[in-house]
Protein backbone atom coordinates (compact mmCIF):
# COMPACT_ATOMS: atom_id res chain seq x y z
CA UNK A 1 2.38 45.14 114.93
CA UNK A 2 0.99 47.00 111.94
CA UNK A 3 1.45 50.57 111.70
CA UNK A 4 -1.21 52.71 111.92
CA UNK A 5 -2.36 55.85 110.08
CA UNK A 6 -4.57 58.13 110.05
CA UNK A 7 -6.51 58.53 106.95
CA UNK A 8 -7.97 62.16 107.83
CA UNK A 9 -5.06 63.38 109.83
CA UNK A 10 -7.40 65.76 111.42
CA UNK A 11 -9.63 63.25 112.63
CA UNK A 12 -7.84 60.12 114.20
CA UNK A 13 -10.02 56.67 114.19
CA UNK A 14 -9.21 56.79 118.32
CA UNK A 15 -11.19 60.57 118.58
CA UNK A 16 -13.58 59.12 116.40
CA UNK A 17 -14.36 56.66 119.29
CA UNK A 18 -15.18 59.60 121.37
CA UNK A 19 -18.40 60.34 119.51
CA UNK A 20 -21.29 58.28 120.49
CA UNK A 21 -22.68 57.57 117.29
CA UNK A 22 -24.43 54.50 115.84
CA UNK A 23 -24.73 52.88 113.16
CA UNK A 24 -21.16 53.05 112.23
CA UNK A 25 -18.66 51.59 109.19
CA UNK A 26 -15.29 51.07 110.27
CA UNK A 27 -13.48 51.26 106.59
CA UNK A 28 -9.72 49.96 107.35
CA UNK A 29 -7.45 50.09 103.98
CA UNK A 30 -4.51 47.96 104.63
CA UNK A 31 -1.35 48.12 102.16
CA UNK A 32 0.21 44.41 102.54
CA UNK A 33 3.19 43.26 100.40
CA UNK A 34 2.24 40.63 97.27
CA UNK A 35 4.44 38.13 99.25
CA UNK A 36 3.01 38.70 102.89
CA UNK A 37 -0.99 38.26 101.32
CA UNK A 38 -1.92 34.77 102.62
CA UNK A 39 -0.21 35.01 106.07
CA UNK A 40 -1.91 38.71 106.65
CA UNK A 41 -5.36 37.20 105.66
CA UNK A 42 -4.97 34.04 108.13
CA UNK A 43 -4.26 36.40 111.02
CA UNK A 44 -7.12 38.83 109.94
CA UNK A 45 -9.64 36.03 109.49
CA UNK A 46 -9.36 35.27 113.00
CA UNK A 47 -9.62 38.65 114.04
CA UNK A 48 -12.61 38.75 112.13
CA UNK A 49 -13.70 35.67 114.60
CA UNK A 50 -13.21 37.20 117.12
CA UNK A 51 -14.80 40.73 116.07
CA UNK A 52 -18.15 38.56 114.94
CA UNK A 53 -18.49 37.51 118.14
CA UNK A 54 -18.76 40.35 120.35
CA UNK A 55 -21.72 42.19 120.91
CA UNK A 56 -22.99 45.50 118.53
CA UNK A 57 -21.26 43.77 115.55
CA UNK A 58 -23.25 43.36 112.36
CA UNK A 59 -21.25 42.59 109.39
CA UNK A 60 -18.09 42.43 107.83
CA UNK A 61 -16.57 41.94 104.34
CA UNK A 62 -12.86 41.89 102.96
CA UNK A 63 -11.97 43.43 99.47
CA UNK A 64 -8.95 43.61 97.28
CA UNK A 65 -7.37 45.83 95.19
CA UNK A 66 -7.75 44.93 91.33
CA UNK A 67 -5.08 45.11 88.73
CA UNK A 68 -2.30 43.68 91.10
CA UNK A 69 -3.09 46.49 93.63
CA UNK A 70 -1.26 45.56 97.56
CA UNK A 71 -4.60 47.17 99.02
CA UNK A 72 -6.55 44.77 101.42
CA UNK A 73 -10.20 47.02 102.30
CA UNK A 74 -12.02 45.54 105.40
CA UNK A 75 -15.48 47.53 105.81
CA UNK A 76 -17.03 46.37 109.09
CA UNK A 77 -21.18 47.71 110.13
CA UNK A 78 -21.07 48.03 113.88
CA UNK A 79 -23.81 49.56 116.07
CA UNK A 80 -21.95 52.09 117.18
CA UNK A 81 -18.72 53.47 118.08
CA UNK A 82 -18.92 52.55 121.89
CA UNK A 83 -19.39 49.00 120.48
CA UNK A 84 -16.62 49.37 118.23
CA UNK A 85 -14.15 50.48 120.71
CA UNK A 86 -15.33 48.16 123.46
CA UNK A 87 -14.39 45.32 120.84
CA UNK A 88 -11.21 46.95 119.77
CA UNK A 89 -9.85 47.37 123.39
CA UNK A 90 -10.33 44.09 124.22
CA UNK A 91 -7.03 42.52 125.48
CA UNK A 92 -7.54 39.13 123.25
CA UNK A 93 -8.07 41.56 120.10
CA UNK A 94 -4.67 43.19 121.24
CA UNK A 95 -3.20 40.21 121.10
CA UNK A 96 -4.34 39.33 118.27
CA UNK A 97 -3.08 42.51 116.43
CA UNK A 98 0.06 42.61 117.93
CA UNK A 99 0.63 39.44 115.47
CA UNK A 100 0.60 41.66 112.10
CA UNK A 101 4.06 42.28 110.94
CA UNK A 102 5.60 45.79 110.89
CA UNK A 103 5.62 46.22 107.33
CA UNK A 104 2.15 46.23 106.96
CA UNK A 105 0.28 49.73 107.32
CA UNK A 106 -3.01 50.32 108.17
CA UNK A 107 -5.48 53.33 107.40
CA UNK A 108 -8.76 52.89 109.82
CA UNK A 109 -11.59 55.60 109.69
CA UNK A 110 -15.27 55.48 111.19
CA UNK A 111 -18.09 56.77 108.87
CA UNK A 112 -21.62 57.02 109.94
CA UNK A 113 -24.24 56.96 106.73
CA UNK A 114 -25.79 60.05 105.62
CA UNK A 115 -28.91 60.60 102.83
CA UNK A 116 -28.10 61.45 99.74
């Protein structure tokens, strides 16, 4: 299974879940290895089959990092973190992220929009 980390250490994605807040961006920054690129995106795409199909999801779209960067940047519109979180503790999408190999770290944060 992927590791996972917390991008604001002072703010865990799983307290974030405790906020009932809507809509929501999950941003999840994944560093893969060059060599581990295609298998990691063949697991995630069906993840993201999964994810598309459960209810509160909106959208989802997969970046990379340029100049030979290993960052993979999923950023997901749900509407809202009880959505989210339902989706995320689903056993199947357990399963399904128990698949990711160990070497591959993940950095998962919730971010609601604000005016600007």
């Amino acid at each position: 299974m992927a590791k996972v980390q917390s991008l604001d250490p002072n703010t865990p994605m799983f307290a974030q879940f405790k906020e009932e807040t809507g809509p929501i961006v999950l941003a999840n920054t994944f560093v893969v290895p060059k060599e581990r690129t295609e298998a990691f995106l063949a697991l995630f795409r069906r993840q993201a089959e999964f994810m598309k199909a459960q209810p509160g999801f909106v959208s989802l779209r997969m970046h990379k990092g340029t100049a030979g960067s290993q960052l993979l940047m999923n950023v997901a519109v749900w509407e809202s973190t009880e959505a989210l979180a339902r989706a995320f503790g689903n056993p199947e999408f357990q399963r399904m992220a128990a698949d990711f190999p160990d070497d591959i770290v993940s950095y998962p944060h919730i971010f609601e929009q604000i005016d600007v």
